[in-house]
N, C-alpha and C. Protein backbone atom coordinates (compact mmCIF):
# COMPACT_ATOMS: atom_id res chain seq x y z
N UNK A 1 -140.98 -59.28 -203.35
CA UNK A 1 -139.93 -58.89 -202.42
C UNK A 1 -139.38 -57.52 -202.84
N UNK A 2 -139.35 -56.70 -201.82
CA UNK A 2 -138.83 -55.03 -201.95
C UNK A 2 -137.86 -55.21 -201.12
N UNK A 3 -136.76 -54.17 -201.74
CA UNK A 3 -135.50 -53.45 -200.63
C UNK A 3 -136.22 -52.51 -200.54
N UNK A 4 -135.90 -52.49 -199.08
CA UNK A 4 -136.67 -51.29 -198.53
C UNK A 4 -135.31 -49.79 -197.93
N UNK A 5 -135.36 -49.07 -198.25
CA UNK A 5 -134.50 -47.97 -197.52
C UNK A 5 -134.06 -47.59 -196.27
N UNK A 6 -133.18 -47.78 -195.71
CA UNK A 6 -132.80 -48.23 -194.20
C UNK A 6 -132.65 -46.45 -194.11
N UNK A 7 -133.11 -47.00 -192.30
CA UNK A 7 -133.36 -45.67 -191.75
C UNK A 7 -131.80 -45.50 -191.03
N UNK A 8 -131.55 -44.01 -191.42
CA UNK A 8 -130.04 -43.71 -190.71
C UNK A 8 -129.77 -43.15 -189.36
N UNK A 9 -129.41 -43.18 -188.23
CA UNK A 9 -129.03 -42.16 -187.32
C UNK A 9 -128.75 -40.81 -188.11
N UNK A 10 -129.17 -39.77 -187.48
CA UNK A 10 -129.46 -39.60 -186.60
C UNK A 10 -131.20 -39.81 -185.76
N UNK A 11 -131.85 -40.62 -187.17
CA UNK A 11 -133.63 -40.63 -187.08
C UNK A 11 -133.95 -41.36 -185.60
N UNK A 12 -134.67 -40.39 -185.16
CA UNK A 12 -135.41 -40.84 -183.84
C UNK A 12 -136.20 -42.44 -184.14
N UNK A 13 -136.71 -42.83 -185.16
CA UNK A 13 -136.90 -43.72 -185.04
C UNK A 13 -136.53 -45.34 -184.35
N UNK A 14 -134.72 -45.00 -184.73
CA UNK A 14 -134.14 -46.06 -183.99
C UNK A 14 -134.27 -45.98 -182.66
N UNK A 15 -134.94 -45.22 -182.24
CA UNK A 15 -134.61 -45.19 -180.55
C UNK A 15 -136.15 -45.58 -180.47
N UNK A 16 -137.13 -46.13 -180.70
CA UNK A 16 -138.02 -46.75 -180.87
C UNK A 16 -138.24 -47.77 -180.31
N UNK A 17 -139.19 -48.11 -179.36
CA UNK A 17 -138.98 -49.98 -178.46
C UNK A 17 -140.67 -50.51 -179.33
N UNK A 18 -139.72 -51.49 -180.10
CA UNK A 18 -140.98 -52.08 -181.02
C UNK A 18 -142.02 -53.00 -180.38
N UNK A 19 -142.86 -53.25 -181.49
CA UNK A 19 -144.27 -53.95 -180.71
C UNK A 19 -143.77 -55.17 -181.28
N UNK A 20 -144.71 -56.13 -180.03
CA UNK A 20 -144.40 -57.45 -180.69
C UNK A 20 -144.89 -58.43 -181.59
N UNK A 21 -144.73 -59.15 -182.02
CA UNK A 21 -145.97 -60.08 -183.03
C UNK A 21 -146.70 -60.42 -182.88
N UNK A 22 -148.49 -60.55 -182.80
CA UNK A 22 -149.08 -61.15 -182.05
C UNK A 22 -149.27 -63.10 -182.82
N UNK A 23 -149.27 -62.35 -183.85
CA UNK A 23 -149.30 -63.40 -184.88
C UNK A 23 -148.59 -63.72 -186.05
N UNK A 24 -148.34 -64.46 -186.61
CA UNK A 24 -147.80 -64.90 -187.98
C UNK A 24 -148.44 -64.66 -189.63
N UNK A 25 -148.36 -63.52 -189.90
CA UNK A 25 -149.73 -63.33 -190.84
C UNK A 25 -148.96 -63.01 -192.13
N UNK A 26 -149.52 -62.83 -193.71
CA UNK A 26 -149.10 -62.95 -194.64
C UNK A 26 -148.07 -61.29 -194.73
N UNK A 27 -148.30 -60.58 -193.42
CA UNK A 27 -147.92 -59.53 -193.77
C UNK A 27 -146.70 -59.36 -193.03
N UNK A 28 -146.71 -60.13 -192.24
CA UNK A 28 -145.14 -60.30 -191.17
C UNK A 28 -144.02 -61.29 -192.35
N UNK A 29 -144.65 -61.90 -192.90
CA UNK A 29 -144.07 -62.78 -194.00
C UNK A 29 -143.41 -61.64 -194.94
N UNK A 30 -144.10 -61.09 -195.62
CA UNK A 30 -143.78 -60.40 -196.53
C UNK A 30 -142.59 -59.33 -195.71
N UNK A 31 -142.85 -59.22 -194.72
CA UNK A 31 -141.87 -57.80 -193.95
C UNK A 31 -140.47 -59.00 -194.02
N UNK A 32 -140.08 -60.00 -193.74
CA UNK A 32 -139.52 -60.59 -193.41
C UNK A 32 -138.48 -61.09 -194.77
N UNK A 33 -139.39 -61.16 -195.69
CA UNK A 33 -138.69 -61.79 -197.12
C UNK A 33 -138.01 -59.97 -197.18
N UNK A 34 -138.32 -59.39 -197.04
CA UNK A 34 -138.15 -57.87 -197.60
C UNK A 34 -136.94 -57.26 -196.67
N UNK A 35 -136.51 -58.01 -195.18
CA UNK A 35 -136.21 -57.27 -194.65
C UNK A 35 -134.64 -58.40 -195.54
N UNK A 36 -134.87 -59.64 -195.40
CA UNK A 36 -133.91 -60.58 -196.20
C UNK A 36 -133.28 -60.04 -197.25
N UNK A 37 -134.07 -59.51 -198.26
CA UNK A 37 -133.88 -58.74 -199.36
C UNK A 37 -132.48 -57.78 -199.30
N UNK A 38 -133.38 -57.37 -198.27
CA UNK A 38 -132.78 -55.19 -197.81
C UNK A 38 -131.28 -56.04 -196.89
N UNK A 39 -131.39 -56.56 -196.22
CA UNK A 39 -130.40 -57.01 -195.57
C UNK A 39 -129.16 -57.53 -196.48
N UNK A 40 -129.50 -58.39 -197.34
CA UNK A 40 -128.13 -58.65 -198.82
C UNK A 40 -128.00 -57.98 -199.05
N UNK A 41 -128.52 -56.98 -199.74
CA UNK A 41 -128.31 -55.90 -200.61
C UNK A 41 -127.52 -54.65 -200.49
N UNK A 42 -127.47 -54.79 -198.44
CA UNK A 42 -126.75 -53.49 -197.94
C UNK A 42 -125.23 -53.64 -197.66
N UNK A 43 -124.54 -54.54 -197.98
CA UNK A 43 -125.23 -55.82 -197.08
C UNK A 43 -124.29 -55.82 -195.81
N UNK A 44 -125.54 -56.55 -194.89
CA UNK A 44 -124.61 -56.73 -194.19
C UNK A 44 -125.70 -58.15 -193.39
N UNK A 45 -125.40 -58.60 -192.44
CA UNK A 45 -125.76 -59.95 -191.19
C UNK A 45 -127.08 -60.11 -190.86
N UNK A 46 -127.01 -58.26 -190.28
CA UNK A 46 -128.35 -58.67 -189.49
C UNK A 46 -129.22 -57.31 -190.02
N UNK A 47 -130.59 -57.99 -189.63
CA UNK A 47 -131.40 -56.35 -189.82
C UNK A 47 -132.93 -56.84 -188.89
N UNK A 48 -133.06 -55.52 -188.03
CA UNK A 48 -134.33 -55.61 -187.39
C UNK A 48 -134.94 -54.57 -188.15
N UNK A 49 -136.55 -54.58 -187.96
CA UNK A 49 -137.60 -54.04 -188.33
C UNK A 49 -137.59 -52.70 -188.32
N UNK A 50 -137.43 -52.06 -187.24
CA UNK A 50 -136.87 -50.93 -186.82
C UNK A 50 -136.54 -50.25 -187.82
N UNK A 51 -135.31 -50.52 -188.76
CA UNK A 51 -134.38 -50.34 -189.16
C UNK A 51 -134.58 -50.26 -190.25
N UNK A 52 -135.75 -50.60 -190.89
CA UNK A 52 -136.68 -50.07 -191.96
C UNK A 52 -137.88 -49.52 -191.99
N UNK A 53 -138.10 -49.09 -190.40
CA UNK A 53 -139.37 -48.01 -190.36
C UNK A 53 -140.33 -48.53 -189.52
N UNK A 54 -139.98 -50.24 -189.58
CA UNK A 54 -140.96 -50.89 -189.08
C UNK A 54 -141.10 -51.43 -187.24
N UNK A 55 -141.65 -50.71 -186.57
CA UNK A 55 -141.44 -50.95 -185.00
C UNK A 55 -142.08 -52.09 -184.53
N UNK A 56 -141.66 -53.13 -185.17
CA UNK A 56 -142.24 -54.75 -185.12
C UNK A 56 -140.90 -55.73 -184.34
N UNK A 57 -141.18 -56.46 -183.65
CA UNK A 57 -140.38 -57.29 -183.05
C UNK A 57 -139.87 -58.76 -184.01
N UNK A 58 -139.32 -57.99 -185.38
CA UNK A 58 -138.93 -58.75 -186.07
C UNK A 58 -137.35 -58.65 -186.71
N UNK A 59 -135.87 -59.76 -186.13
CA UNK A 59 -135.05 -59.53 -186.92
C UNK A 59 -134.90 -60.57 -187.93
N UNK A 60 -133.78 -60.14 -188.77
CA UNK A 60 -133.33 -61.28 -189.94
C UNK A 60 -131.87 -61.38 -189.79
N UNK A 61 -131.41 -63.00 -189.63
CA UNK A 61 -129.90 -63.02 -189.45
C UNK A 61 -129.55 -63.83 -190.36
N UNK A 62 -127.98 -63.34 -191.29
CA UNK A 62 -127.67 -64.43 -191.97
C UNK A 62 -126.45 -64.47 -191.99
N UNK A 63 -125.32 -65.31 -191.24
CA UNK A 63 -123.86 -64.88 -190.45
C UNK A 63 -123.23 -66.18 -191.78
N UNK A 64 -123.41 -66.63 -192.50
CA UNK A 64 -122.82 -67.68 -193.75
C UNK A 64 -121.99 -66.47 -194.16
N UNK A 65 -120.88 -66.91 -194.89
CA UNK A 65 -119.75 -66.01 -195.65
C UNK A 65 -120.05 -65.86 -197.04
N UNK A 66 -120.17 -66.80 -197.38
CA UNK A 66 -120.67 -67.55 -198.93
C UNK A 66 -122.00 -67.26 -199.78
N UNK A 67 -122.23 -66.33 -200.31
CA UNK A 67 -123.71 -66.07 -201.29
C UNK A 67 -124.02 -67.22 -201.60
N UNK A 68 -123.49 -68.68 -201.73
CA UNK A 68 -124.25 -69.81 -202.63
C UNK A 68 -124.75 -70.27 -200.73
N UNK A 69 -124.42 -70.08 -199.87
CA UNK A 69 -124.40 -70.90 -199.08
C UNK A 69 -125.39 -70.65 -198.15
N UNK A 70 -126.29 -69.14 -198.41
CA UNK A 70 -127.43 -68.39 -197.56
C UNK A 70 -127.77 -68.96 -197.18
N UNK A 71 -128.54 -68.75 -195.68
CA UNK A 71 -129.41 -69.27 -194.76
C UNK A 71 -129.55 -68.41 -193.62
N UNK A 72 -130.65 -67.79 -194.20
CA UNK A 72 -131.27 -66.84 -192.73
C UNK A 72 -132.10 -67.18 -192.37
N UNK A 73 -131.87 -67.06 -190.77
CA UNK A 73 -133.56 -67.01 -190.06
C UNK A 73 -133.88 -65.54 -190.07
N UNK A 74 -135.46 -66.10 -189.79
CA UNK A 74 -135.81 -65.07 -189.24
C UNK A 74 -136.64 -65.46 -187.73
N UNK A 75 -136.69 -63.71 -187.21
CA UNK A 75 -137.00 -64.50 -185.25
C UNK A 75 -138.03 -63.06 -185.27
N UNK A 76 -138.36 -63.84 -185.17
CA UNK A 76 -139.88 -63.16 -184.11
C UNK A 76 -140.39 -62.75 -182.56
N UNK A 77 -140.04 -61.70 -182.22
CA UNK A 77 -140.39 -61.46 -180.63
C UNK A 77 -138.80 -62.23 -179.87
N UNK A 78 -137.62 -61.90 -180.99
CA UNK A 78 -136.65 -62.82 -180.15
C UNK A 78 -136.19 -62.25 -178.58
N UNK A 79 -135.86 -63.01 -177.25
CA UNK A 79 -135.31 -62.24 -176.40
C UNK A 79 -134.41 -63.25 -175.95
N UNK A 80 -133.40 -62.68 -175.28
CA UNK A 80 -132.77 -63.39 -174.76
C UNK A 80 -132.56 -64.40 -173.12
N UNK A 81 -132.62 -65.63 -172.82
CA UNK A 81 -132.89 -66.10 -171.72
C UNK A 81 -131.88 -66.61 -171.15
N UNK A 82 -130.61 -66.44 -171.23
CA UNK A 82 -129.76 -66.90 -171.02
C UNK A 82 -128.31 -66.12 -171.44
N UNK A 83 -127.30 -65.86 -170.94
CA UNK A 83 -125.84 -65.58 -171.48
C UNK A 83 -124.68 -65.64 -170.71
N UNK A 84 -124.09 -66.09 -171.11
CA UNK A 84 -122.51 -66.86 -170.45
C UNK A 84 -121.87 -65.49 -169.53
N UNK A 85 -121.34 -65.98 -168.66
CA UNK A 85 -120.35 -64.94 -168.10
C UNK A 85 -119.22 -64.66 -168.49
N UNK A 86 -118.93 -65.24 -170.02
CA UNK A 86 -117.85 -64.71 -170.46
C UNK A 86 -117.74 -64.05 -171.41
N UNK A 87 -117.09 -63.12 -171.98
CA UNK A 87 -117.20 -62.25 -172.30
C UNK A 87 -116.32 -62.18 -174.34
N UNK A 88 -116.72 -61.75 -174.59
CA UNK A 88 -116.14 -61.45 -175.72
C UNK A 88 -116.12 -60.05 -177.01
N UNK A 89 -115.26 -59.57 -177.20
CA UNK A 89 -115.45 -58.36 -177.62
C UNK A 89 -115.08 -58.83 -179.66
N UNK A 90 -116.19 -58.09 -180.04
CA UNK A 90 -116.40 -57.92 -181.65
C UNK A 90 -116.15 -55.87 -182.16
N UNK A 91 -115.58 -55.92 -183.35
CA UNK A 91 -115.54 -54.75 -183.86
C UNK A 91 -116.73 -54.47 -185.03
N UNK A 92 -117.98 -54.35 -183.84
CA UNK A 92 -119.11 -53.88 -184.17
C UNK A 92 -119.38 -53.19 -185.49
N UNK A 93 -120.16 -53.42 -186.57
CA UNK A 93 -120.87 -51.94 -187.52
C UNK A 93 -122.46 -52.04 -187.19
N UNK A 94 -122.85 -50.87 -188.25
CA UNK A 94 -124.56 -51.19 -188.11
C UNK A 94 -124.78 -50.77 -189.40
N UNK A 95 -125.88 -51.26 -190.11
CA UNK A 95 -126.39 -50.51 -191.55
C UNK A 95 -127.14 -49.24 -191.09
N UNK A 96 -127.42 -48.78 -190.06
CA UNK A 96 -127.97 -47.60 -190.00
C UNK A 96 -127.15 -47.17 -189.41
N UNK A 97 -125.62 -46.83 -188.87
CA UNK A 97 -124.32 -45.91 -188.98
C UNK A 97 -123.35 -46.71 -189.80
N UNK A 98 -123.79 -46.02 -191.35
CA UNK A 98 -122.68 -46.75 -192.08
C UNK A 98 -121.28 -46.28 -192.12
N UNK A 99 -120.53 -47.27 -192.25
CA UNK A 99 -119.12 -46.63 -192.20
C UNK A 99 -118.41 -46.69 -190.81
N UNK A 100 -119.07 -46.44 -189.49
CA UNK A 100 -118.38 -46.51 -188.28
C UNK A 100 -118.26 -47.99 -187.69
N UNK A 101 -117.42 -48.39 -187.29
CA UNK A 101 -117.04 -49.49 -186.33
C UNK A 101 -116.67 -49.03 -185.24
N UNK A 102 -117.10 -49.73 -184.16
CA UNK A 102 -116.52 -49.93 -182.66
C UNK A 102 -116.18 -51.06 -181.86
N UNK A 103 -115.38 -51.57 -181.08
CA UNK A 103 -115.23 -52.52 -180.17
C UNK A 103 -116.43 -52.48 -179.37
N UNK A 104 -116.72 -53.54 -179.16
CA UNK A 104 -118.27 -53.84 -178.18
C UNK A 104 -117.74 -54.86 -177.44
N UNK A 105 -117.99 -55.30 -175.87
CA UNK A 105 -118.00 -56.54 -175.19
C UNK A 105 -119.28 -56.53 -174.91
N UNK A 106 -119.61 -58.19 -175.55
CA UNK A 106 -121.10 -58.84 -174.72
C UNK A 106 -120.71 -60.25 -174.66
N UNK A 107 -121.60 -60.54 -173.80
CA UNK A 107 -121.61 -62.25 -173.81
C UNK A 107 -121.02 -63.10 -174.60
N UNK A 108 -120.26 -63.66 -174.65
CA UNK A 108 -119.85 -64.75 -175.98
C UNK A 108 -120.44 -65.84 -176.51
N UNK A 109 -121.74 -66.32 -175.84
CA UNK A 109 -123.15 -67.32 -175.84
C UNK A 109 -124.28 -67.01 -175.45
N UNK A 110 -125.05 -67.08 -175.86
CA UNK A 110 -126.04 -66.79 -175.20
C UNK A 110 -127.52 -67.42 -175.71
N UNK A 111 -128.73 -67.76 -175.01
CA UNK A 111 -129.65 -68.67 -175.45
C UNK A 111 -130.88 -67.75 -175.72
N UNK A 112 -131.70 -67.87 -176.53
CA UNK A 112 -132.33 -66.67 -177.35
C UNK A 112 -133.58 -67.76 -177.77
N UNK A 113 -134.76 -67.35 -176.99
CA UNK A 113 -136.33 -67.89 -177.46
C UNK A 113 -137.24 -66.86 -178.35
N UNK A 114 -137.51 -67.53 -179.54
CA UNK A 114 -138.08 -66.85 -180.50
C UNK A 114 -139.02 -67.49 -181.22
N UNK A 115 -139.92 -66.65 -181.57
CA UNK A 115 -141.48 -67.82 -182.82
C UNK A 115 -140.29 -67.75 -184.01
N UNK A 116 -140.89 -68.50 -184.30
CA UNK A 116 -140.50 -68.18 -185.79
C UNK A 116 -141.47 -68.12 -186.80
N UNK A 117 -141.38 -68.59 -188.12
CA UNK A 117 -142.42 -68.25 -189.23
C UNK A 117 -143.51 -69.33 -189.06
N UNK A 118 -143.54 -70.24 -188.74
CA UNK A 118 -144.39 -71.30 -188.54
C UNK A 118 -145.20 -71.00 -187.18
N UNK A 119 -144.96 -69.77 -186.47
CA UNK A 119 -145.57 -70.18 -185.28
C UNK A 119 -145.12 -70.18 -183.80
N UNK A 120 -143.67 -71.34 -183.89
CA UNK A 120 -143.60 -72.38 -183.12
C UNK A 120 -142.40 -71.32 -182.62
N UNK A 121 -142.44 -71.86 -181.06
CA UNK A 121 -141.28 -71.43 -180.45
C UNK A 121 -140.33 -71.82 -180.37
N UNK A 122 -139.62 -71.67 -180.59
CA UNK A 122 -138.14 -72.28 -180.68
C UNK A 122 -136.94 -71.42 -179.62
N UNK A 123 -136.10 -72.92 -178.96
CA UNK A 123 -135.15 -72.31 -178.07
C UNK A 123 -133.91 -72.49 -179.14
N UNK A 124 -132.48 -71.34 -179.20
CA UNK A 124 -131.37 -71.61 -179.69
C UNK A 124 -130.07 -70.86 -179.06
N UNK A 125 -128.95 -71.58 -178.68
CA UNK A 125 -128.06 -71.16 -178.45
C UNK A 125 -127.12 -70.71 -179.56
N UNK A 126 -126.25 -69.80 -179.08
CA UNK A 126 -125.35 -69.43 -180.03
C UNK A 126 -124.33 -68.85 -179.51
N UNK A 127 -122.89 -68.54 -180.24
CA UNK A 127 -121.72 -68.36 -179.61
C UNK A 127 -121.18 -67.73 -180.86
N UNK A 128 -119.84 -66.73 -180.70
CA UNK A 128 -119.06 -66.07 -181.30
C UNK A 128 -120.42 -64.96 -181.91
N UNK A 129 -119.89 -65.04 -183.96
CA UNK A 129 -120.38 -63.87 -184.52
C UNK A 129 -121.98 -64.44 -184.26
N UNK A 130 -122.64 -65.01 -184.32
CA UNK A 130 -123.93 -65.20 -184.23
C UNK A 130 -124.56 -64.70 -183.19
N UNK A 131 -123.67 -64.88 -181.56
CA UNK A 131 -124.32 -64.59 -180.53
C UNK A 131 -123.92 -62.95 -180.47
N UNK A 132 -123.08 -62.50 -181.09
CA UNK A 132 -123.34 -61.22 -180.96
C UNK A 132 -124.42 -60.60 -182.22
N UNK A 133 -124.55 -60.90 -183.28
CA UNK A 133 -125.60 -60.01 -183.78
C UNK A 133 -127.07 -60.57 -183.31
N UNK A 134 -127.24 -61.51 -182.55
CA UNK A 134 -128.09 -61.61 -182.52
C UNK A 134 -128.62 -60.87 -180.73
N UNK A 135 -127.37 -60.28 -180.06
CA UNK A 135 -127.54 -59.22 -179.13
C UNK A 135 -128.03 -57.84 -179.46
N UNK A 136 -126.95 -57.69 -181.01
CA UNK A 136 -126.85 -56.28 -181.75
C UNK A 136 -128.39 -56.14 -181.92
N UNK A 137 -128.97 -57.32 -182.61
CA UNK A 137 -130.32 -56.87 -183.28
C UNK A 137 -131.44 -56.62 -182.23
N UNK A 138 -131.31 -57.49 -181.25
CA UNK A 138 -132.36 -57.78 -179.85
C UNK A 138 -132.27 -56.01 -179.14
N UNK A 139 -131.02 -55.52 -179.41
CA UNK A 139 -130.73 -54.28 -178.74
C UNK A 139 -131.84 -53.30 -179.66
N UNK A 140 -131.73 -53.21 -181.21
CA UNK A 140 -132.31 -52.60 -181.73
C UNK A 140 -133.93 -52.90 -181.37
N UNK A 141 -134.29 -53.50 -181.15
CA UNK A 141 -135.77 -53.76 -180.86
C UNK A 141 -136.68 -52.84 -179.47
N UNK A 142 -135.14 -52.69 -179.07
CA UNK A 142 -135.08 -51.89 -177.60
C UNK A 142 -135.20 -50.61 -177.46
N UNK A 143 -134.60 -50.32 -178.80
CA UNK A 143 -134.05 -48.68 -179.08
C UNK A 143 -132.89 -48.41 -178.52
N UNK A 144 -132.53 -49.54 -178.74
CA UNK A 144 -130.07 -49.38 -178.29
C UNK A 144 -129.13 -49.64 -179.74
N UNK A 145 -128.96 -48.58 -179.64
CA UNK A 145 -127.73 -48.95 -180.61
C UNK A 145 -126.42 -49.23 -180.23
N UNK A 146 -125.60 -49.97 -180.85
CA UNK A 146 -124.29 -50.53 -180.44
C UNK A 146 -123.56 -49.15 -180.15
N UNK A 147 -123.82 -47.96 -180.23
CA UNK A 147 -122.48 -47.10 -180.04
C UNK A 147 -122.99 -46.79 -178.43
N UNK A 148 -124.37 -47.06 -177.93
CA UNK A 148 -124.58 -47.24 -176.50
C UNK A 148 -123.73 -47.74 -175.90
N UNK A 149 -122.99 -48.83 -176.25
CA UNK A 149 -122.16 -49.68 -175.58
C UNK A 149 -120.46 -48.92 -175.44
N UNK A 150 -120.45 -47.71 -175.98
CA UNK A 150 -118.98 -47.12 -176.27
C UNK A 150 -118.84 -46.45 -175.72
N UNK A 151 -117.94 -45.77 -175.41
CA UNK A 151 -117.98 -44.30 -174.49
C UNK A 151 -118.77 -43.54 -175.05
N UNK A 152 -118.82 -42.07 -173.72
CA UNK A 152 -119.06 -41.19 -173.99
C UNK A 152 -119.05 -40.11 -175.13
N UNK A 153 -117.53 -39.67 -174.86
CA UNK A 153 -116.99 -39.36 -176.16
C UNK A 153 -117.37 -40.21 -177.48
N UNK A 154 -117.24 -41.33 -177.55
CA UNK A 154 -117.15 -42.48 -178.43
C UNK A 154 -118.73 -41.92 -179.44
N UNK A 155 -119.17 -42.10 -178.64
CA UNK A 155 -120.95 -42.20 -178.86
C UNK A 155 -121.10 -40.51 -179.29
N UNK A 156 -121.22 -39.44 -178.59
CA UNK A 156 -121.10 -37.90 -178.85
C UNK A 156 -120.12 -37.78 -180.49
N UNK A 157 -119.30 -38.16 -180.54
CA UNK A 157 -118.55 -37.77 -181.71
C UNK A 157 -119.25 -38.39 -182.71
N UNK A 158 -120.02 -39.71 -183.04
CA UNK A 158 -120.35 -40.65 -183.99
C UNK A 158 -122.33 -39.91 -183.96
N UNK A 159 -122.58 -39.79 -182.91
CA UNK A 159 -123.95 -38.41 -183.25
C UNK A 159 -123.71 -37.42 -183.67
N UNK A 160 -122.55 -36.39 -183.33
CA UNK A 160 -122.81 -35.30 -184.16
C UNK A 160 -122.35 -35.24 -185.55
N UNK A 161 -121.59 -36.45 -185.81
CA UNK A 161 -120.72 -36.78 -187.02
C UNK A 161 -122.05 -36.60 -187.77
N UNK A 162 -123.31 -37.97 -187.31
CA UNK A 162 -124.37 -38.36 -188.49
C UNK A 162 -125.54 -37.11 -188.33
N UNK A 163 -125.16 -36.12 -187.60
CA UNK A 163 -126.21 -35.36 -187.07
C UNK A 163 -126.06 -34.08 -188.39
N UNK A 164 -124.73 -33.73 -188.89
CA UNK A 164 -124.20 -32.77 -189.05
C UNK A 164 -124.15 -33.36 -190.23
N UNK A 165 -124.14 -34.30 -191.06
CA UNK A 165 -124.73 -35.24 -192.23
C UNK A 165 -126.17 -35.29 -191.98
N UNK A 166 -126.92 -35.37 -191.67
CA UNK A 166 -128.47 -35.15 -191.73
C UNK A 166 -128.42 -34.05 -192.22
N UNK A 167 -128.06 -33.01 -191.51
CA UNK A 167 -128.27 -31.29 -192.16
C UNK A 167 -127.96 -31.13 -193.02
N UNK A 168 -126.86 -31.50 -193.45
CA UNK A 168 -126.46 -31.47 -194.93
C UNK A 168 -127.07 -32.00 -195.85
N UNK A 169 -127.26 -33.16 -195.95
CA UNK A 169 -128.56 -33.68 -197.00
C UNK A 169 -129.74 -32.99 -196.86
N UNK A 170 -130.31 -32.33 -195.61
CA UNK A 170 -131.29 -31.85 -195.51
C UNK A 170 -131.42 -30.55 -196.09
N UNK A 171 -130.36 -30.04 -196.27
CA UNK A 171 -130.30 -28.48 -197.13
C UNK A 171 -129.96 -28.98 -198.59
N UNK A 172 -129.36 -29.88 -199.04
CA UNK A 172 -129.19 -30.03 -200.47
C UNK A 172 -130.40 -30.10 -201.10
């Protein structure tokens, strides 16, 4: 198992619409323990593939509070088939814009079909913090990032913020 180095905005990469799994193979495994890894370590909930370079239709969620108490899935080709008409707003982050938060409204439930590691398809509903990262991450697979969801301004100020930080590391 590797932490792998998360990719930051402003990298074109995130705007990337990943491929999907065709299969379950020792190497989607390994991306998966790794993305688990990279995901504690940064830490934060959720992490898609993307988001370490990899344009695979793979996230990792683990919404427990408690380090003794871990339990992540992981979802494969997850999409969503279902979401409530009601609404609920979270004060969004992302590991690839670290440091910024925003208010987001999405769905407050929503039902989400995904393989998982075995294969098998599996249907699951979910509600509150779960059903939103597991929007956040489905978005990344898309090439959306949560500041899509913000204003104009909102979104323009938080790009040139990480844009104008790229350059800078890039000349050091």
């Amino acid at each position: 198992m590797t932490i792998r180095p998360l990719v930051i905005l402003p990298d074109a990469q995130l705007r990337l619409t990943s491929e999907p799994v065709q299969t379950v193979t020792a190497e989607i495994r390994e991306l998966a323990q790794d993305m688990i890894e990279t995901m504690y370590d940064a830490p934060g909930v959720g992490l898609a593939a993307i988001q370490i370079g990899v344009p695979k239709r793979v996230v990792t969620i683990d919404t427990s509070k408690d380090e003794d108490a871990r339990n992540p899935t992981v979802y494969l080709n997850p999409e969503i088939v279902w979401a409530s008409e009601e609404k609920r707003v979270y004060d969004e982050g992302c590991l690839s814009i670290p440091e910024f938060y925003g208010e987001v409204e999405r769905p407050d439930r929503v039902r989400v079909r995904y393989m998982n590691l075995d294969g098998q398809i599996v249907e699951q509903e979910a509600d509150g913090l779960l059903a939103t990262c597991l929007q956040h991450e489905i978005d990344h697979l898309n090439g959306v990032l949560f500041i899509d969801h913000l204003s104009k301004l909102k979104r323009d100020r938080v790009m040139k913020k990480f844009a104008k930080a790229a350059k800078r590391d890039a000349a050091a």
